[in-house]
N, C-alpha and C. Protein backbone atom coordinates (compact mmCIF):
# COMPACT_ATOMS: atom_id res chain seq x y z
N UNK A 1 87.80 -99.76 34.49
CA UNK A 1 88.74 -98.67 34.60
C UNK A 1 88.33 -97.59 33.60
N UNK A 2 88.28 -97.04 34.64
CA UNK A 2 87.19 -95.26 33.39
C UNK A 2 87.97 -94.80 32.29
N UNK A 3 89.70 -94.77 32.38
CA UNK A 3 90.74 -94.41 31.22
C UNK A 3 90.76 -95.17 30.61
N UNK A 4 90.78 -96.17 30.48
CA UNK A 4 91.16 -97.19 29.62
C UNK A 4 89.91 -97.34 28.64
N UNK A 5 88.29 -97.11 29.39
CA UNK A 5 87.74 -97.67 28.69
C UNK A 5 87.21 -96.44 27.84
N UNK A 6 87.33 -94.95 28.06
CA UNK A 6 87.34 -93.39 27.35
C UNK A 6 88.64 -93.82 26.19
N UNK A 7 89.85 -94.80 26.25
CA UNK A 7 90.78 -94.63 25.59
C UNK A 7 89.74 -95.87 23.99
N UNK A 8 89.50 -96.56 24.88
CA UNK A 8 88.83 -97.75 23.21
C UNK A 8 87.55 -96.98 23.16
N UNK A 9 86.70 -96.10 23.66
CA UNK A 9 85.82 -95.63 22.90
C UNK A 9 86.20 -94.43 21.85
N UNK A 10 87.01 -93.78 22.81
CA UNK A 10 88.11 -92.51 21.17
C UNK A 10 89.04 -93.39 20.42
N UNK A 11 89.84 -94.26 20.86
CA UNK A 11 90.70 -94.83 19.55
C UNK A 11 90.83 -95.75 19.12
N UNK A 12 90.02 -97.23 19.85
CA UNK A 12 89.34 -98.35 19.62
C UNK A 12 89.04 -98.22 18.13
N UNK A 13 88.86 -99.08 17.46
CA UNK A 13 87.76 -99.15 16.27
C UNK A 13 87.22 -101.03 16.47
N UNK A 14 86.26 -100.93 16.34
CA UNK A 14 85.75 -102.79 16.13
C UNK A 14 85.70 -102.74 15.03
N UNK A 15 86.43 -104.14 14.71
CA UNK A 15 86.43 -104.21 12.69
C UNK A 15 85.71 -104.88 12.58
N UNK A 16 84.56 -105.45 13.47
CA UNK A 16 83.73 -106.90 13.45
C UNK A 16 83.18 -107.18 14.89
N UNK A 17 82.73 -107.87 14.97
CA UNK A 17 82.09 -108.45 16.37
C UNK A 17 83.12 -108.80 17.06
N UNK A 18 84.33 -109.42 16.38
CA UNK A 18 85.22 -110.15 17.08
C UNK A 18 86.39 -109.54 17.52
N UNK A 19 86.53 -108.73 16.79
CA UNK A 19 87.64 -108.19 16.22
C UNK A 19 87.59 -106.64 16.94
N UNK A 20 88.89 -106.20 17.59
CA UNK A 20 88.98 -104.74 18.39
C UNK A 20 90.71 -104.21 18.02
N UNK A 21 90.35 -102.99 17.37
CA UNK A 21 91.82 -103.21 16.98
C UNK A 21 92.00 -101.61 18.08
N UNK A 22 92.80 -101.95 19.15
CA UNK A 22 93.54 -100.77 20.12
C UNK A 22 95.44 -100.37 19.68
N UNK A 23 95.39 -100.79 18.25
CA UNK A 23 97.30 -100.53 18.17
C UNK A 23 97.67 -99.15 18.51
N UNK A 24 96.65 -97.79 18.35
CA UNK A 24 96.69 -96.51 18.44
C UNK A 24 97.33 -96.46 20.09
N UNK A 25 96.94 -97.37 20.89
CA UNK A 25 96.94 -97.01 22.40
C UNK A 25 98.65 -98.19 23.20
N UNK A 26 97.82 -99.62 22.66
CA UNK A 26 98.04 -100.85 23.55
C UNK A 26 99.00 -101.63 23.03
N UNK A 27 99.27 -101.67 21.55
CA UNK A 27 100.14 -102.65 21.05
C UNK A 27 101.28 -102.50 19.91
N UNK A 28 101.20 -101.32 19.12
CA UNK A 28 101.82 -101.26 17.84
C UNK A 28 102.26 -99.26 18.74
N UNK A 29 101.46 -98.58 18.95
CA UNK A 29 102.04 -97.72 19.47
C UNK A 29 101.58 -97.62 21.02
N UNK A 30 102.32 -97.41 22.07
CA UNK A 30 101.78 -97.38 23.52
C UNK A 30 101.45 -96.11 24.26
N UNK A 31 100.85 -95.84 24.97
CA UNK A 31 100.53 -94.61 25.67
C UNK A 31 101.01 -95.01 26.78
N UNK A 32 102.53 -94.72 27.01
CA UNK A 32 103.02 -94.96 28.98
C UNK A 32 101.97 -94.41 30.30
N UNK A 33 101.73 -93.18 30.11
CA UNK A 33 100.86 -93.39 30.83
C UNK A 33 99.51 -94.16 31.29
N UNK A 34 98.53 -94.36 29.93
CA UNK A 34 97.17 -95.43 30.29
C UNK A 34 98.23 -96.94 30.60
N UNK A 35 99.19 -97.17 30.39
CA UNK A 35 99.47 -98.41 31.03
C UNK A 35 100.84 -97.79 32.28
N UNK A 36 100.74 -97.21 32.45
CA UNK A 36 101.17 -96.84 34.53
C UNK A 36 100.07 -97.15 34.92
N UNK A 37 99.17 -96.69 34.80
CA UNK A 37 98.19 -96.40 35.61
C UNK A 37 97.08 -98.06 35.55
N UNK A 38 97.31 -98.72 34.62
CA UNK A 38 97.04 -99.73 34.59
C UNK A 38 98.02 -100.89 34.87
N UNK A 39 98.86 -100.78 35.05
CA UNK A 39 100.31 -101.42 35.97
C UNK A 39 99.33 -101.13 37.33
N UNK A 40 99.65 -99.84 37.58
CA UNK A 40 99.27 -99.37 39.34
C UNK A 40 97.80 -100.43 39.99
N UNK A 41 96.76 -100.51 38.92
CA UNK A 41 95.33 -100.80 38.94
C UNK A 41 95.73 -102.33 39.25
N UNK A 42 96.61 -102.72 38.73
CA UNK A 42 96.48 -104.11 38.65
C UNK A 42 97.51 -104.75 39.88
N UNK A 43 98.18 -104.22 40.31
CA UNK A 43 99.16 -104.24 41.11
C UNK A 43 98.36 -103.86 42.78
N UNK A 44 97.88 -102.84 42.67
CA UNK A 44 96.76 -102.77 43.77
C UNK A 44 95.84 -103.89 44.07
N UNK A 45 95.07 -104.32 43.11
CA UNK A 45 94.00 -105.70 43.38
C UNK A 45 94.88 -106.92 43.53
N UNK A 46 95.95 -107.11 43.40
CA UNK A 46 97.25 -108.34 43.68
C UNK A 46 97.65 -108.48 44.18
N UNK A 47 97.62 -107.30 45.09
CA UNK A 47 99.53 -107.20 46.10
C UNK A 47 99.32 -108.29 47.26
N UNK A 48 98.04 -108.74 47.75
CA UNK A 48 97.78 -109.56 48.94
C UNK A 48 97.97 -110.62 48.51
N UNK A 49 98.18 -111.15 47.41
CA UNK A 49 98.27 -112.24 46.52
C UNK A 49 99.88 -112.99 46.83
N UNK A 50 100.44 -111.93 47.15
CA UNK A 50 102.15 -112.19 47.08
C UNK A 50 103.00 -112.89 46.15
N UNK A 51 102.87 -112.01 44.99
CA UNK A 51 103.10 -112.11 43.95
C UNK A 51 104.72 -112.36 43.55
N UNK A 52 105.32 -112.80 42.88
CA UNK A 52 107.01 -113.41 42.72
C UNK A 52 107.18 -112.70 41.84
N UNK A 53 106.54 -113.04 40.55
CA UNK A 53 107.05 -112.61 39.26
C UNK A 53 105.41 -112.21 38.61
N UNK A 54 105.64 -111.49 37.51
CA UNK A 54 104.71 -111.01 36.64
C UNK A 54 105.08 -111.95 35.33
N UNK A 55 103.96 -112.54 34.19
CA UNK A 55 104.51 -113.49 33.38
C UNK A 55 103.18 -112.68 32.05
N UNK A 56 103.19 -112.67 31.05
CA UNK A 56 102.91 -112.16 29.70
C UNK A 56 103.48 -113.46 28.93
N UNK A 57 102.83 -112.79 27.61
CA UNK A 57 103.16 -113.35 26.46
C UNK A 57 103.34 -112.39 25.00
N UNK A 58 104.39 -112.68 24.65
CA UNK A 58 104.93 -111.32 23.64
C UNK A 58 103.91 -111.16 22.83
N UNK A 59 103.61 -110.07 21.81
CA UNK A 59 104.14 -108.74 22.06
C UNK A 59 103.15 -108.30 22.77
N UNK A 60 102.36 -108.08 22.66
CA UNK A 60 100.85 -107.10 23.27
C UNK A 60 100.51 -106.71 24.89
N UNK A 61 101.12 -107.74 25.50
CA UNK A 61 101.03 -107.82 26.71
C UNK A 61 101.91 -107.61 27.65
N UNK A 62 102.81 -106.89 26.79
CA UNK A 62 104.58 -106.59 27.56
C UNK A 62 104.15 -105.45 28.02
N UNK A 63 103.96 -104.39 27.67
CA UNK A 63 103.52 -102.78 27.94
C UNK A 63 102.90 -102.92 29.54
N UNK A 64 101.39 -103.39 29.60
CA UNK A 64 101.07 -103.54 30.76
C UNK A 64 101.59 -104.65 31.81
N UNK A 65 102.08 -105.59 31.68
CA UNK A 65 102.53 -106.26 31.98
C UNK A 65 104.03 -105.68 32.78
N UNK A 66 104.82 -105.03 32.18
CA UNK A 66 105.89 -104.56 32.32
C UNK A 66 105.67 -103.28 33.90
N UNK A 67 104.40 -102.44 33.21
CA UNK A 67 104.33 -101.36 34.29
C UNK A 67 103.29 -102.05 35.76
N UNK A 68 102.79 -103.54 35.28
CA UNK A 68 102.61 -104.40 36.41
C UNK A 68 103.74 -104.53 37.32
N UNK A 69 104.68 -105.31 37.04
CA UNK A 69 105.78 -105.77 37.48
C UNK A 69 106.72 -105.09 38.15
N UNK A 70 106.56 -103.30 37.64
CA UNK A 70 107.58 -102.64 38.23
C UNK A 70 106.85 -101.99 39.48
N UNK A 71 105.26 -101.83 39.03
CA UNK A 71 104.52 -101.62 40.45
C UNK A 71 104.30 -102.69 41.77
N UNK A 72 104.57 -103.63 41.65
CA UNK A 72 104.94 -104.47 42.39
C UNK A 72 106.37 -105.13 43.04
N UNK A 73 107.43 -104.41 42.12
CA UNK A 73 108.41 -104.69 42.03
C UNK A 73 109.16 -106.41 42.48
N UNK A 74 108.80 -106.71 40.96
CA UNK A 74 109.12 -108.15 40.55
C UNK A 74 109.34 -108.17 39.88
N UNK A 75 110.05 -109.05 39.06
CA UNK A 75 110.40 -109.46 37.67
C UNK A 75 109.25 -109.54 37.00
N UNK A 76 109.89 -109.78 35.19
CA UNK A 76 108.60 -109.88 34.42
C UNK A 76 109.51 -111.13 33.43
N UNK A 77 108.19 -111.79 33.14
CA UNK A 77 109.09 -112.93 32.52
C UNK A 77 108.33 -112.42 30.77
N UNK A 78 108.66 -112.85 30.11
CA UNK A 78 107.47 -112.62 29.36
C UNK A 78 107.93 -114.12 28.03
N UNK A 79 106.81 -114.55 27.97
CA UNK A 79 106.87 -115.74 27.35
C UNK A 79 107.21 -115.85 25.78
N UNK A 80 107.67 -116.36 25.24
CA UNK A 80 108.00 -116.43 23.64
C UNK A 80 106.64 -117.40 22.51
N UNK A 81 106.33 -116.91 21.68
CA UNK A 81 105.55 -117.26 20.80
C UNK A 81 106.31 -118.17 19.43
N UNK A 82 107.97 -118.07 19.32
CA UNK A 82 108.39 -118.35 18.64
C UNK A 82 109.81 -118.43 18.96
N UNK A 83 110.68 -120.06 18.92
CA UNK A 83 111.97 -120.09 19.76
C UNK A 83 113.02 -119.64 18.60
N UNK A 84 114.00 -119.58 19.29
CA UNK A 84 114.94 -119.41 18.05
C UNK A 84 116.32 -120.20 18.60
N UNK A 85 117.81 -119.96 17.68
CA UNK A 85 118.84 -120.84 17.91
C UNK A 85 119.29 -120.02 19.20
N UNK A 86 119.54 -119.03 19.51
CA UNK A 86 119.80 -118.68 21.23
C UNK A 86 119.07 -118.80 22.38
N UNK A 87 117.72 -119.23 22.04
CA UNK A 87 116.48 -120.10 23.50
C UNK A 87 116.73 -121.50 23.14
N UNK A 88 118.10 -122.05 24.35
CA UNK A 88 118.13 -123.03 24.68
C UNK A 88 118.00 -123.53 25.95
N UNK A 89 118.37 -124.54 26.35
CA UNK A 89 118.06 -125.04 27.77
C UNK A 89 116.98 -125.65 27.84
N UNK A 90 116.91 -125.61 29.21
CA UNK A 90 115.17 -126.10 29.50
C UNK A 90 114.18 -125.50 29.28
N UNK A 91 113.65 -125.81 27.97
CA UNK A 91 112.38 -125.10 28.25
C UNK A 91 111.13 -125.83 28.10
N UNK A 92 110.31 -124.92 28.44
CA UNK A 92 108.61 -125.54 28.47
C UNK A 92 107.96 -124.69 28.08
N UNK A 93 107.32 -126.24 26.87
CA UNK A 93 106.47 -125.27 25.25
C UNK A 93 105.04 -126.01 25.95
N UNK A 94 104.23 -125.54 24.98
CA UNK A 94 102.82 -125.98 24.91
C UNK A 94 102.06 -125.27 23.13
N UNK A 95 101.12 -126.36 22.93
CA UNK A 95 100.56 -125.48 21.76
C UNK A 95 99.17 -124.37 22.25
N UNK A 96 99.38 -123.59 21.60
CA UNK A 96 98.38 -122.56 21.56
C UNK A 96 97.51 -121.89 20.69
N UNK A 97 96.45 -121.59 20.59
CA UNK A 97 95.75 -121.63 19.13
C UNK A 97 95.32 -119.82 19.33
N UNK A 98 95.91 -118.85 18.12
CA UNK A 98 95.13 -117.59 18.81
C UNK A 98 94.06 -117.47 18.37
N UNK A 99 93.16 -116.77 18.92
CA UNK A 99 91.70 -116.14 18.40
C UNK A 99 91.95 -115.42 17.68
N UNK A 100 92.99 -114.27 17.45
CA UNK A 100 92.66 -113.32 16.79
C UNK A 100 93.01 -113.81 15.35
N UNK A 101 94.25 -114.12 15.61
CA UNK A 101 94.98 -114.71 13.69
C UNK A 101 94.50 -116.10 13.65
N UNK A 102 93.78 -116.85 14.37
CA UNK A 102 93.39 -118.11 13.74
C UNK A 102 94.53 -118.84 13.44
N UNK A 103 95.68 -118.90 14.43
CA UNK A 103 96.92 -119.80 13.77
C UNK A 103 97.10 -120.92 15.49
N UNK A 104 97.77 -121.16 15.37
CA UNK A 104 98.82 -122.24 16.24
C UNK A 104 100.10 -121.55 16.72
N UNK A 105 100.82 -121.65 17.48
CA UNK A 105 101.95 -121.00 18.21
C UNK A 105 102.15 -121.91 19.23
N UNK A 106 103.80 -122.19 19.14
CA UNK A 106 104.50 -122.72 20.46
C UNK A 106 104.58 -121.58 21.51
N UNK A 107 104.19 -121.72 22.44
CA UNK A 107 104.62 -121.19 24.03
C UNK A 107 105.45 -121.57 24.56
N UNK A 108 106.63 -120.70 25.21
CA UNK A 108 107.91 -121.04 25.27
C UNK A 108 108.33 -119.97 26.38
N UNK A 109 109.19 -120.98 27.30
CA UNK A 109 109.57 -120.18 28.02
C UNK A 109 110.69 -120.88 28.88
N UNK A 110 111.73 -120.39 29.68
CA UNK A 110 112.88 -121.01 30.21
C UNK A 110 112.14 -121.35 31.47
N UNK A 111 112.77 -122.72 31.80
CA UNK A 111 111.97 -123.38 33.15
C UNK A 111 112.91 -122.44 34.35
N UNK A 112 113.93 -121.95 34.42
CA UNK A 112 114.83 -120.89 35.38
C UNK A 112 113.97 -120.03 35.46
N UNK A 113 113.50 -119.47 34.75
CA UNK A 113 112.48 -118.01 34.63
C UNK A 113 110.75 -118.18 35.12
N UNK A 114 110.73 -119.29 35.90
CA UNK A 114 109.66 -119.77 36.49
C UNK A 114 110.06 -120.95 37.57
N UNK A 115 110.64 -120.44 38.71
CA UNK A 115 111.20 -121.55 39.78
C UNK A 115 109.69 -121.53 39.99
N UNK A 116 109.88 -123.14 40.31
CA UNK A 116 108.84 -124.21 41.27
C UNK A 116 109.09 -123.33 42.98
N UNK A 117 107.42 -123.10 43.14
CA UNK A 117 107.02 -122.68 44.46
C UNK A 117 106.68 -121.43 44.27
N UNK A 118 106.94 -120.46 43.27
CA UNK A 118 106.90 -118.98 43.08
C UNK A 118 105.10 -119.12 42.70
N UNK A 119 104.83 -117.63 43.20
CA UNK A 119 103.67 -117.51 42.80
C UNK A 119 103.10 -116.13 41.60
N UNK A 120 102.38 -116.56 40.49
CA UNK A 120 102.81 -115.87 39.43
C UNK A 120 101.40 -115.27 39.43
N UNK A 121 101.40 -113.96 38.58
CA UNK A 121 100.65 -112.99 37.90
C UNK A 121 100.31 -112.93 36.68
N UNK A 122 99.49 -113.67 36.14
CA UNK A 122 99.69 -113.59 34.27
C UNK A 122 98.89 -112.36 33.79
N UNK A 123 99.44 -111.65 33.59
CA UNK A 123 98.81 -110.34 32.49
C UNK A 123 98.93 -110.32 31.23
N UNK A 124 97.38 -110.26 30.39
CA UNK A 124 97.24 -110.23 28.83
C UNK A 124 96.48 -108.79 28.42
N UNK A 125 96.68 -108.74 27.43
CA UNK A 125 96.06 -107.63 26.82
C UNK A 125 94.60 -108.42 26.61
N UNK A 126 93.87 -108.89 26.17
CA UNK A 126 92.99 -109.22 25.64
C UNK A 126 92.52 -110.88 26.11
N UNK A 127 91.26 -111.34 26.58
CA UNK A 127 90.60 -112.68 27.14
C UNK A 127 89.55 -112.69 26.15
N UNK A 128 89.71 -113.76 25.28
CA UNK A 128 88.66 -113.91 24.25
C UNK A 128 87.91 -115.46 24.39
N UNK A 129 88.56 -116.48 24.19
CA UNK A 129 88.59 -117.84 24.52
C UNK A 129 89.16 -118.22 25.64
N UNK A 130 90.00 -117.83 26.02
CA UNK A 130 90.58 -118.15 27.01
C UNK A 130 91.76 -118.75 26.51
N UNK A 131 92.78 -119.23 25.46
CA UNK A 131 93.65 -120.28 25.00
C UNK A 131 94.98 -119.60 25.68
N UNK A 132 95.36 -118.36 25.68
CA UNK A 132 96.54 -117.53 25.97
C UNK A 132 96.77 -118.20 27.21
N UNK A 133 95.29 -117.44 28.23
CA UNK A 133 95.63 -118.43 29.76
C UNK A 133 95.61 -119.37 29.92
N UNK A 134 95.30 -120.21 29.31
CA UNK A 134 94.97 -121.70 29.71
C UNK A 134 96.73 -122.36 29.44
N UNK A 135 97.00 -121.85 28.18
CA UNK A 135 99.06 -122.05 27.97
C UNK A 135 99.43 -121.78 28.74
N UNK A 136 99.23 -120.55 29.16
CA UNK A 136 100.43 -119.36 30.57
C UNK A 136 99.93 -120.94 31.89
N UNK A 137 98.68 -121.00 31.67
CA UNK A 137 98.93 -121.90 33.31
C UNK A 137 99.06 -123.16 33.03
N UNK A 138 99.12 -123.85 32.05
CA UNK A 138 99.94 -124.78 31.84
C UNK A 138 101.17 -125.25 32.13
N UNK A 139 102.19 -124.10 31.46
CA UNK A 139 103.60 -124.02 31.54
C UNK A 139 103.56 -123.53 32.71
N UNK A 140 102.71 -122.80 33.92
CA UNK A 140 103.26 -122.32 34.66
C UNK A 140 103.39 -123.79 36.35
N UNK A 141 102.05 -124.36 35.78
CA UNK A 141 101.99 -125.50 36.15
C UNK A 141 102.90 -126.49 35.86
N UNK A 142 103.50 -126.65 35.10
CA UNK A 142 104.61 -127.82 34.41
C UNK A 142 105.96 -127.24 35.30
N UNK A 143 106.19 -125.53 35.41
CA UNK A 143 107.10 -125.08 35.88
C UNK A 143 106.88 -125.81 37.84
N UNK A 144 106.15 -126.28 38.48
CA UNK A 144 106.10 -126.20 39.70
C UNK A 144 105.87 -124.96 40.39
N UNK A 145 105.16 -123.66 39.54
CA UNK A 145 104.69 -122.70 40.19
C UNK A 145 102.76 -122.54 40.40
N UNK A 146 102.80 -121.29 40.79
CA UNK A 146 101.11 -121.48 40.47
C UNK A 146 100.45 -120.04 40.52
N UNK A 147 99.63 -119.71 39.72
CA UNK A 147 99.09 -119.13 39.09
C UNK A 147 97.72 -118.35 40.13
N UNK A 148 98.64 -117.14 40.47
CA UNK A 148 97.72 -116.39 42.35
C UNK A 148 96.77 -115.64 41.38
N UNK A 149 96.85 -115.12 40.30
CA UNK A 149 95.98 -114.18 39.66
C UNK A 149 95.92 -113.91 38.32
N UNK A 150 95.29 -113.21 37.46
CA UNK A 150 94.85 -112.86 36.41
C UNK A 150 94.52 -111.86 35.76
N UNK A 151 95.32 -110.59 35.12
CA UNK A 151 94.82 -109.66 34.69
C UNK A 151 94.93 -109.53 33.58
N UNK A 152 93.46 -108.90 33.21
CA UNK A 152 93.35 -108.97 31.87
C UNK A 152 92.82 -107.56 31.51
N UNK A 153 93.56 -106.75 30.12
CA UNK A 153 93.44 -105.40 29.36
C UNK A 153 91.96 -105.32 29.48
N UNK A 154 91.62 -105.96 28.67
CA UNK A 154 89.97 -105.96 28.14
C UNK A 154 89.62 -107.30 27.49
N UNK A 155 88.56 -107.25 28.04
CA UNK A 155 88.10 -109.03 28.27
C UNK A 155 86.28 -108.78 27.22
N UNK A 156 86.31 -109.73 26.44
CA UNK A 156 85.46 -110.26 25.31
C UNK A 156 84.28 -110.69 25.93
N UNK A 157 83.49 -110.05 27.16
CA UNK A 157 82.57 -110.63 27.93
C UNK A 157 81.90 -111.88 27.14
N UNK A 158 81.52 -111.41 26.05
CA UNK A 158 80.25 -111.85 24.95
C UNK A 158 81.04 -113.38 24.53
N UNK A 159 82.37 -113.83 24.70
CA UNK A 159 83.05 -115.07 24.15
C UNK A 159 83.31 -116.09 25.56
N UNK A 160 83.91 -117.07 25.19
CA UNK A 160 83.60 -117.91 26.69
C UNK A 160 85.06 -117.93 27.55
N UNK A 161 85.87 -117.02 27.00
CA UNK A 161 86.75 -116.96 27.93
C UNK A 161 86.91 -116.80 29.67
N UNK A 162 86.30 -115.75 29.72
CA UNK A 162 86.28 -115.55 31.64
C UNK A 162 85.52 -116.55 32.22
N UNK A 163 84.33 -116.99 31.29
CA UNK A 163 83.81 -118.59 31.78
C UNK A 163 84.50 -119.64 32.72
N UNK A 164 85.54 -119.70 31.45
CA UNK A 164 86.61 -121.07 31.28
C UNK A 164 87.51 -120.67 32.59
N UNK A 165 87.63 -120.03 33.09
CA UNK A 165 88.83 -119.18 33.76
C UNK A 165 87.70 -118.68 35.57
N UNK A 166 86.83 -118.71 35.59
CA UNK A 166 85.69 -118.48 36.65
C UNK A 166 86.10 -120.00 36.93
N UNK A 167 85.58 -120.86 36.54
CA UNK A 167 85.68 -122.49 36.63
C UNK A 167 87.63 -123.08 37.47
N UNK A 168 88.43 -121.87 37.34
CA UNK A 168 89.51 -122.50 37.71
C UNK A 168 89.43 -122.41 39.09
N UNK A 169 88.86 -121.13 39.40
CA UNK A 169 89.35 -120.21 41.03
C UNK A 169 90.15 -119.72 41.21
N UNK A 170 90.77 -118.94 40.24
CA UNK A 170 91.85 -118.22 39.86
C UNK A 170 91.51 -116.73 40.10
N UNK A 171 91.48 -116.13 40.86
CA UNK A 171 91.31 -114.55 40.81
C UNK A 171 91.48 -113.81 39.21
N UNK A 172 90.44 -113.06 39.00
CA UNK A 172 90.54 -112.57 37.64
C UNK A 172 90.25 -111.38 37.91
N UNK A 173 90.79 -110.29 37.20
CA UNK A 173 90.42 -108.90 37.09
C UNK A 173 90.40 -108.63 35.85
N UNK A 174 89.61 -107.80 34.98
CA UNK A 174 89.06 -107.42 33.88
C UNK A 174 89.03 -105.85 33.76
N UNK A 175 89.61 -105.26 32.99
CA UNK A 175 89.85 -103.37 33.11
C UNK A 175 88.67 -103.23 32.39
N UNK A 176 88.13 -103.85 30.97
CA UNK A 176 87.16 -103.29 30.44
C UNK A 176 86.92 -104.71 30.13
N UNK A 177 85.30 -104.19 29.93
CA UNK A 177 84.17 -106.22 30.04
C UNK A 177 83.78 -105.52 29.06
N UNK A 178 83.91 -106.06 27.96
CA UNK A 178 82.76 -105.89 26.50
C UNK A 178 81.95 -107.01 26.26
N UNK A 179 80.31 -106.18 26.44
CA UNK A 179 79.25 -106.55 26.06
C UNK A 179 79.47 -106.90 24.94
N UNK A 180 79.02 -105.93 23.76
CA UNK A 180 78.94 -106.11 22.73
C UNK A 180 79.70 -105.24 21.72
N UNK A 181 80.20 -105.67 20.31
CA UNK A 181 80.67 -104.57 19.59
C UNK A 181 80.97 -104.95 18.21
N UNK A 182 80.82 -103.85 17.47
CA UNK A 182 80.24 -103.96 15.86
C UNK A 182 80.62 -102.60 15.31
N UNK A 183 80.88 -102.68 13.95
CA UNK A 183 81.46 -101.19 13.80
C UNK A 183 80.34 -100.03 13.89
N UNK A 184 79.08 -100.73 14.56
CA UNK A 184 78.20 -99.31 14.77
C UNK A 184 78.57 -99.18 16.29
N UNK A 185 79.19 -99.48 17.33
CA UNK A 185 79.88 -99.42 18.61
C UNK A 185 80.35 -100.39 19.17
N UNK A 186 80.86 -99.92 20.31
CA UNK A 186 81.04 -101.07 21.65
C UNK A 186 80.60 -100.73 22.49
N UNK A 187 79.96 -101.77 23.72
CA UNK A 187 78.98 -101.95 24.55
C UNK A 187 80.09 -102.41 26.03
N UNK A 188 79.92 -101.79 26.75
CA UNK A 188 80.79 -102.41 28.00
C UNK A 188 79.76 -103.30 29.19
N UNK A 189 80.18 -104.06 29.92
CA UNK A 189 79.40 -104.37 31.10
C UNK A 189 79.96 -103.50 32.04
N UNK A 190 79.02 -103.39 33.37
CA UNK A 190 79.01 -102.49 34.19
C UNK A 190 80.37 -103.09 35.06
């Protein structure tokens, strides 16, 4: 996607090989428009999919995720990283390890907010390892639903995530594929 990927070459910075910090655009402050239009993008390559609900995982992935959901017009569930004393009921956790902070996190989410038979959309900001999706279809699997597609912000070509995720047969879409990147640039695949 030509905007998105003009948006991380002007306000992107790579702090490292690993490391892409987009808060200027994607996560700490948002640009509504580059995520309409990436709602619209992603909602277009899905719609044959017959999609129920749209499903995320807080925070980063609500923005696009959100303007997914309303372009398709479905719900958006969006998953919890951390429960508290008012998420009760049924729910279904899993552990999750992130790439970026190097920590552990419960995945959490109400089993109501994922009926068995629905067919779901998981949208992330970022595919590095793959651990985010591999939780989302876990729980989405435990829920009795199943998992029609995959969109992802910008995907870590160079790490083994889309690997792990090619191997399911899961439809995947990728807005921006990074080759490579270092604070002397970033490198996209075609």
């Amino acid at each position: 996607m030509k905007e998105l990927i003009e948006a991380i070459l002007t306000h992107g910075k790579a702090i490292n090989e690993d490391v892409l910090l987009v808060d200027s655009f994607l996560n700490h402050q948002v640009d509504p428009l580059l995520m309409h239009h990436i709602g619209e993008t992603f909602a277009a390559f899905f719609r044959k999919k017959e999609i129920d609900r749209v499903l995320t995982i807080e925070s980063s992935g609500i923005a696009p995720a959100a303007f997914t959901a309303y372009s398709l017009g479905v719900p958006l569930v969006i998953m919890k990283k951390q429960t508290s004393r008012i998420m009760t009921g049924d729910l279904i956790q899993t552990t999750v390890r992130s790439f970026t902070k190097g920590t552990e996190y419960q995945l959490t989410v109400k089993r109501e907010f994922l009926p068995a038979g629905e067919r779901v959309l998981f949208i992330d900001d970022f595919l590095a390892s793959g651990e985010a999706a591999f939780g989302a279809i876990e729980l989405v699997k435990e829920a009795g639903a199943t998992v029609n597609g995959i969109g992802i912000v910008i995907e870590k070509s160079f790490q083994s995530g889309r690997k792990r995720l090619d191997a399911l047969n899961i439809p995947v879409l990728s807005l921006a594929r990074i080759r490579a990147m270092g604070p002397e640039g970033i490198e996209f695949l075609e």
